[in-house]
N, C-alpha and C. Protein backbone atom coordinates (compact mmCIF):
# COMPACT_ATOMS: atom_id res chain seq x y z
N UNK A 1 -58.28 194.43 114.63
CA UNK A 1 -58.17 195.71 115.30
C UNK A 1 -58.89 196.75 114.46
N UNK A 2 -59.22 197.38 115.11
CA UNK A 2 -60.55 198.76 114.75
C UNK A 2 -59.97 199.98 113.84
N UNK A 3 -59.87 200.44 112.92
CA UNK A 3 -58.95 201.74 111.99
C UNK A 3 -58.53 202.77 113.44
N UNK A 4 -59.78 202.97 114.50
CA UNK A 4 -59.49 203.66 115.56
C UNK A 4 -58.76 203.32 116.19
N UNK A 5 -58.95 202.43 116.67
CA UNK A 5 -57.70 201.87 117.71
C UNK A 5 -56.49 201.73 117.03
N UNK A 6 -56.10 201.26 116.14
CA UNK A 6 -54.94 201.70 115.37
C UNK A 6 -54.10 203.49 115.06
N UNK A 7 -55.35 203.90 114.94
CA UNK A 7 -55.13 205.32 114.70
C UNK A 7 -54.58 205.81 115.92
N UNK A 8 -55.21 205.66 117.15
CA UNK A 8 -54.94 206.21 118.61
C UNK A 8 -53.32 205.61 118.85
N UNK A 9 -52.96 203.89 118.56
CA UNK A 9 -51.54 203.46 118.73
C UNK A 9 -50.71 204.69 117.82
N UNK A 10 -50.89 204.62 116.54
CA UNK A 10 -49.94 205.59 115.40
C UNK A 10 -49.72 207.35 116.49
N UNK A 11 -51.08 207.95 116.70
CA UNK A 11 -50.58 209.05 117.55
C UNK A 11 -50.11 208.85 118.77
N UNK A 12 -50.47 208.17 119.70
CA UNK A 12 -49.96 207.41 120.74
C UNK A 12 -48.44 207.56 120.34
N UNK A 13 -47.34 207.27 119.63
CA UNK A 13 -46.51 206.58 119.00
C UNK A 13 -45.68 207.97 118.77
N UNK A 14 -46.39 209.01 117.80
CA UNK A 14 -45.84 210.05 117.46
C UNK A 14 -45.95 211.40 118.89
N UNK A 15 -47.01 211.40 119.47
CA UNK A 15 -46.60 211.80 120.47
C UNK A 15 -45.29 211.70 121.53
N UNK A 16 -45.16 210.38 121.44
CA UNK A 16 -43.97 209.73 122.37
C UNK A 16 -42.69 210.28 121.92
N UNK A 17 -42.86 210.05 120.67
CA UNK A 17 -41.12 210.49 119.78
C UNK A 17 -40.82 211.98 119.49
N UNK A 18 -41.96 212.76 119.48
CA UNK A 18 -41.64 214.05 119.34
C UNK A 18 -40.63 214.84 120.43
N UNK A 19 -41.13 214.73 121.32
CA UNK A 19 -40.61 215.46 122.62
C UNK A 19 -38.80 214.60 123.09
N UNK A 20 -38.54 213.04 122.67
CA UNK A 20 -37.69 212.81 122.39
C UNK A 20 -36.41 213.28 121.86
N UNK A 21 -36.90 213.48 120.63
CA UNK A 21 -36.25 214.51 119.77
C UNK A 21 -35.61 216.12 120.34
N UNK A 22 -36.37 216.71 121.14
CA UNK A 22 -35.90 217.66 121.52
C UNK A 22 -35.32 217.47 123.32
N UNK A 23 -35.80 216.07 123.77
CA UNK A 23 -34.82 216.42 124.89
C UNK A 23 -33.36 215.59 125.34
N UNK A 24 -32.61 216.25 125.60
CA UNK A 24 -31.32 215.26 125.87
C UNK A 24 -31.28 213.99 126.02
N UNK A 25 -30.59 213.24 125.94
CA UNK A 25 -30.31 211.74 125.86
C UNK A 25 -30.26 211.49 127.36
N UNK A 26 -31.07 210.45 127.63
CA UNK A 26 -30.72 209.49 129.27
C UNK A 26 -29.28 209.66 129.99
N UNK A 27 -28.62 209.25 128.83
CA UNK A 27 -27.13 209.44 128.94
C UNK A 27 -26.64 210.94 129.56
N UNK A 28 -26.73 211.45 128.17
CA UNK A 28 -26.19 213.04 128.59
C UNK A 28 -26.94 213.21 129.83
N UNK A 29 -27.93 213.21 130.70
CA UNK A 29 -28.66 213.39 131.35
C UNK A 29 -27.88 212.91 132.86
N UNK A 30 -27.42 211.62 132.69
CA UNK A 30 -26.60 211.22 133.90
C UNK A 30 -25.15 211.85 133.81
N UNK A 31 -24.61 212.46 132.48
CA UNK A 31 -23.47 213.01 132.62
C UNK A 31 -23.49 214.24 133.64
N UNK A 32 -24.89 214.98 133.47
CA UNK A 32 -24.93 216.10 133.69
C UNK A 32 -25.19 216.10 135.07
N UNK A 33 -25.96 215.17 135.68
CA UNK A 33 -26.26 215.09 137.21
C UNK A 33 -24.67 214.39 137.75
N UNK A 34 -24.10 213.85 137.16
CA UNK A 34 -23.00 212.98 137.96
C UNK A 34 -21.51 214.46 137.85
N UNK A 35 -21.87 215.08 136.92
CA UNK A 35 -21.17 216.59 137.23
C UNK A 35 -21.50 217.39 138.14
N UNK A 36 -22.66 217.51 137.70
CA UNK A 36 -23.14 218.44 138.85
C UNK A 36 -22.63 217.90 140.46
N UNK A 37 -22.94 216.94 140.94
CA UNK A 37 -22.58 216.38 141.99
C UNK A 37 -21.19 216.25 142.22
N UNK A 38 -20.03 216.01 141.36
CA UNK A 38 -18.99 216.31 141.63
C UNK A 38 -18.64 217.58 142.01
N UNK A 39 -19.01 218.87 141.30
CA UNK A 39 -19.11 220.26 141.79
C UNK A 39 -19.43 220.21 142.85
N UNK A 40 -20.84 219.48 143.03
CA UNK A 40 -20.75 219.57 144.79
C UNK A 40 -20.14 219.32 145.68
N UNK A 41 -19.78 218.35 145.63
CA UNK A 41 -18.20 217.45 146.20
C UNK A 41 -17.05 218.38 146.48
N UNK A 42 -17.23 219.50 145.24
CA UNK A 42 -15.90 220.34 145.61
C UNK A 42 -16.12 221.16 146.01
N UNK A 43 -17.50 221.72 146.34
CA UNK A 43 -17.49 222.60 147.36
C UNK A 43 -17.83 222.38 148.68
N UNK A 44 -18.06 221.23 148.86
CA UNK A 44 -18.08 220.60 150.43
C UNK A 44 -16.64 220.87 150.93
N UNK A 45 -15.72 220.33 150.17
CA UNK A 45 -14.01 220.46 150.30
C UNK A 45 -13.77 221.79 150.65
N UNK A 46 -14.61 222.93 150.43
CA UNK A 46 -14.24 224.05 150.42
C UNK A 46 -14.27 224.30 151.95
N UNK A 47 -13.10 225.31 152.47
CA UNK A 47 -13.49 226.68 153.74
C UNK A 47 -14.95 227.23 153.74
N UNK A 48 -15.59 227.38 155.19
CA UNK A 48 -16.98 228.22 154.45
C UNK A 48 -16.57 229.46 154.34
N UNK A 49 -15.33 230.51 154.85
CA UNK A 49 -15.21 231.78 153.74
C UNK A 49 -14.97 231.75 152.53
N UNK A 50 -14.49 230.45 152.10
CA UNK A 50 -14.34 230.27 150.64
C UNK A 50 -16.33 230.31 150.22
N UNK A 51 -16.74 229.31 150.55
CA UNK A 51 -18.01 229.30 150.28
C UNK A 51 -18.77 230.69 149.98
N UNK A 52 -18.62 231.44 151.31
CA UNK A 52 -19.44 232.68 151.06
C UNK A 52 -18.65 233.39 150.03
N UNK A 53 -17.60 233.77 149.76
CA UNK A 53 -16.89 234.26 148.66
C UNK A 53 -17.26 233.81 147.18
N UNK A 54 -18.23 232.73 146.95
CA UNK A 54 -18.85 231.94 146.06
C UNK A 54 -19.93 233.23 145.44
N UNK A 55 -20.65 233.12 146.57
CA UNK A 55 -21.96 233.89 146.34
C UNK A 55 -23.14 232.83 146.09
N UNK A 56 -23.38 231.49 146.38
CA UNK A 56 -24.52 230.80 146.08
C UNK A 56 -25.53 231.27 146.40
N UNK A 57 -26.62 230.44 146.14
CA UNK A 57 -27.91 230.40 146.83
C UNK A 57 -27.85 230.34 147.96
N UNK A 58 -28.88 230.24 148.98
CA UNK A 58 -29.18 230.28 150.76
C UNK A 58 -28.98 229.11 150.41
N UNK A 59 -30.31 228.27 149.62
CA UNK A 59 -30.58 227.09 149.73
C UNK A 59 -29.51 225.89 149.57
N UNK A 60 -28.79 226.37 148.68
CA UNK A 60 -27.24 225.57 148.35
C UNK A 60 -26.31 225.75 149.01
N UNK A 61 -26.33 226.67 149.60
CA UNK A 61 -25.04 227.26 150.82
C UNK A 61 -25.12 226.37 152.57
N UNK A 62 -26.45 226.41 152.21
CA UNK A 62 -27.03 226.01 153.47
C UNK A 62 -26.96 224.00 153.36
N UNK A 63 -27.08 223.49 152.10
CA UNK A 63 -27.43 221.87 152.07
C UNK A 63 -25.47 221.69 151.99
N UNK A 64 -24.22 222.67 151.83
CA UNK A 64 -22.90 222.86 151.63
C UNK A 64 -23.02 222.14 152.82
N UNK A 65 -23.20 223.46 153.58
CA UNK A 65 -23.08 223.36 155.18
C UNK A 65 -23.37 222.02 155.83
N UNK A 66 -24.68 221.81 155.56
CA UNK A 66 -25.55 220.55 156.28
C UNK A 66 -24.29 219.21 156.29
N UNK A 67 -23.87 219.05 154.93
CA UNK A 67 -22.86 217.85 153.88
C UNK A 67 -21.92 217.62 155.09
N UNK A 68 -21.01 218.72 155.52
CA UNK A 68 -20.00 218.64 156.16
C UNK A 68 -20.25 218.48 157.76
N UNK A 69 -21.20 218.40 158.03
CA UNK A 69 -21.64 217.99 159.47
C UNK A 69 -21.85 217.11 159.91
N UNK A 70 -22.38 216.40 158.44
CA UNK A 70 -22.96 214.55 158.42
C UNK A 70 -21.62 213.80 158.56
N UNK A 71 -21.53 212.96 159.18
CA UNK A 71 -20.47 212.00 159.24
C UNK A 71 -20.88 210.40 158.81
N UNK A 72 -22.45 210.27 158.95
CA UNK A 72 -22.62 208.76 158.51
C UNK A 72 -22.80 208.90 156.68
N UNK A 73 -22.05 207.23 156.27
CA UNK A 73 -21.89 207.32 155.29
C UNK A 73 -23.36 207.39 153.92
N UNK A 74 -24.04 207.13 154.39
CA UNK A 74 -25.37 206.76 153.67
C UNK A 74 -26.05 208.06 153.63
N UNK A 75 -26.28 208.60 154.49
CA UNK A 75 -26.81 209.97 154.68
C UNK A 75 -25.36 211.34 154.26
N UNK A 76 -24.52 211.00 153.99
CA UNK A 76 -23.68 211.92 153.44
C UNK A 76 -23.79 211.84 151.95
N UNK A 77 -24.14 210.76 151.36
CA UNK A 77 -24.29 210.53 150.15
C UNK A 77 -25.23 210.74 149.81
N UNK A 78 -26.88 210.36 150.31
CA UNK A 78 -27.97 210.91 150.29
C UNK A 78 -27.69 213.17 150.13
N UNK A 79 -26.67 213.29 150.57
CA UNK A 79 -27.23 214.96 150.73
C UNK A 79 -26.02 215.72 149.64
N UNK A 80 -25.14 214.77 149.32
CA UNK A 80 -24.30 215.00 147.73
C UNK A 80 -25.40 214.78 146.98
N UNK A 81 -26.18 213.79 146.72
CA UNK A 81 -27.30 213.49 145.57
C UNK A 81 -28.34 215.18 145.49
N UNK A 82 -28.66 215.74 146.92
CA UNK A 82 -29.17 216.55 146.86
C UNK A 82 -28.73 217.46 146.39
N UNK A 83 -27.62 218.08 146.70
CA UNK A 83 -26.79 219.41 146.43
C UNK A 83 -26.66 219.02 144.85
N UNK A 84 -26.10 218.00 144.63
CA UNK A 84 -26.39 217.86 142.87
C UNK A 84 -27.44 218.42 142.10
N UNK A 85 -28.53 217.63 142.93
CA UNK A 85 -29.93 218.05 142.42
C UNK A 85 -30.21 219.49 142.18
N UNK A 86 -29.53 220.33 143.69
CA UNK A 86 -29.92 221.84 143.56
C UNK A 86 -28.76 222.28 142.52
N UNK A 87 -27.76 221.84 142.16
CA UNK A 87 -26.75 222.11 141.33
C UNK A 87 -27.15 222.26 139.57
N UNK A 88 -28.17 221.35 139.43
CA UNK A 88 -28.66 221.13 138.36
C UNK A 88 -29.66 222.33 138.06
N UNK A 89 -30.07 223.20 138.92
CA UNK A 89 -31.21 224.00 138.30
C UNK A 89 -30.27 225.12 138.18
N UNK A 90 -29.26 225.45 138.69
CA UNK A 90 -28.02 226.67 138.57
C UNK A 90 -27.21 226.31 136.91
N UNK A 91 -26.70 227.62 136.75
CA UNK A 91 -25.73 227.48 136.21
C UNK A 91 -24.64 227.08 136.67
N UNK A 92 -24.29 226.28 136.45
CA UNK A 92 -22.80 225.33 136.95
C UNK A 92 -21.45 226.20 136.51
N UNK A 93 -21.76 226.86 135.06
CA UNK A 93 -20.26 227.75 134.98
C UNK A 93 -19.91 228.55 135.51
N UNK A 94 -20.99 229.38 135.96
CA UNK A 94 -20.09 230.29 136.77
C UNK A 94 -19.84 229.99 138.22
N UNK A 95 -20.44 229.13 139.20
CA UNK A 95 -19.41 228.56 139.92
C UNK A 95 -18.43 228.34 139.45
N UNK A 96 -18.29 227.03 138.43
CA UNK A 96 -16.82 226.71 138.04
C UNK A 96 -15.69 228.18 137.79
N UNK A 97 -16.27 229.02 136.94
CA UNK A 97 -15.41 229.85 136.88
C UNK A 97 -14.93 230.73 138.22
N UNK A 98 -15.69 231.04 138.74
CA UNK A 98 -15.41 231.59 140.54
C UNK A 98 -14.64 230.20 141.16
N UNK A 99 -14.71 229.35 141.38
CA UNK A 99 -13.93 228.15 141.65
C UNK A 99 -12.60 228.51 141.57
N UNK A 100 -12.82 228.22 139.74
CA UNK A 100 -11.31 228.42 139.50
C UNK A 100 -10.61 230.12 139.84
N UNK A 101 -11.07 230.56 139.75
CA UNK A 101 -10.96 232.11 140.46
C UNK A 101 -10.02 231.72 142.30
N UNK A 102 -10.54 231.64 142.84
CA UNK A 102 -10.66 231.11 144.30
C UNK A 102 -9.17 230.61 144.00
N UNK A 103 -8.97 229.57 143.29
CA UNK A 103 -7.65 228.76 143.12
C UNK A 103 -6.36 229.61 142.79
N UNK A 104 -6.41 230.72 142.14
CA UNK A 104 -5.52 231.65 142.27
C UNK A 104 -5.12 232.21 143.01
């Protein structure tokens, strides 16, 4: 093997591991989507005056809505995966904290 081609594997190599280092674990990563999606879960459960009393997004208020209309099982689960998804670019605490608000 060529000093170059070696050289390109070694940065090749350190490129890969850098960005590693600074981003969350696979793991933590499914913790965080399989939360998020439970949040969603609990606001499907919700009244929609509870909902609007939330204050979400359109876009999340609106895929709430969609959740509870679906009755087949595959496509209800397909649109929890989504609302997760949109769950994940929000801050999740302060729902939770308005949540728990609501519960009082």
């Amino acid at each position: 093997m060529s000093p170059r081609g070696r050289y390109s594997e070694e940065a090749a190599q350190d490129e890969l591991l850098e960005p590693l280092e600074e981003q969350p674990s696979k793991s933590a990563r499914k913790r965080a989507a399989h939360a998020a999606q439970a949040l969603g879960e609990r606001l499907i459960a919700l009244k929609d005056s509870d909902l609007l009393a939330l204050n979400l997004p359109e876009v999340l208020l609106q895929a709430v809505r969609e959740a509870k209309r679906i009755k087949a099982r595959g496509g209800l689960a397909r649109q929890k995966q989504f609302i997760g998804k949109l769950m994940r670019e929000l801050d999740t605490a302060t729902i939770e904290a308005d949540l728990a608000r609501l519960r009082r």
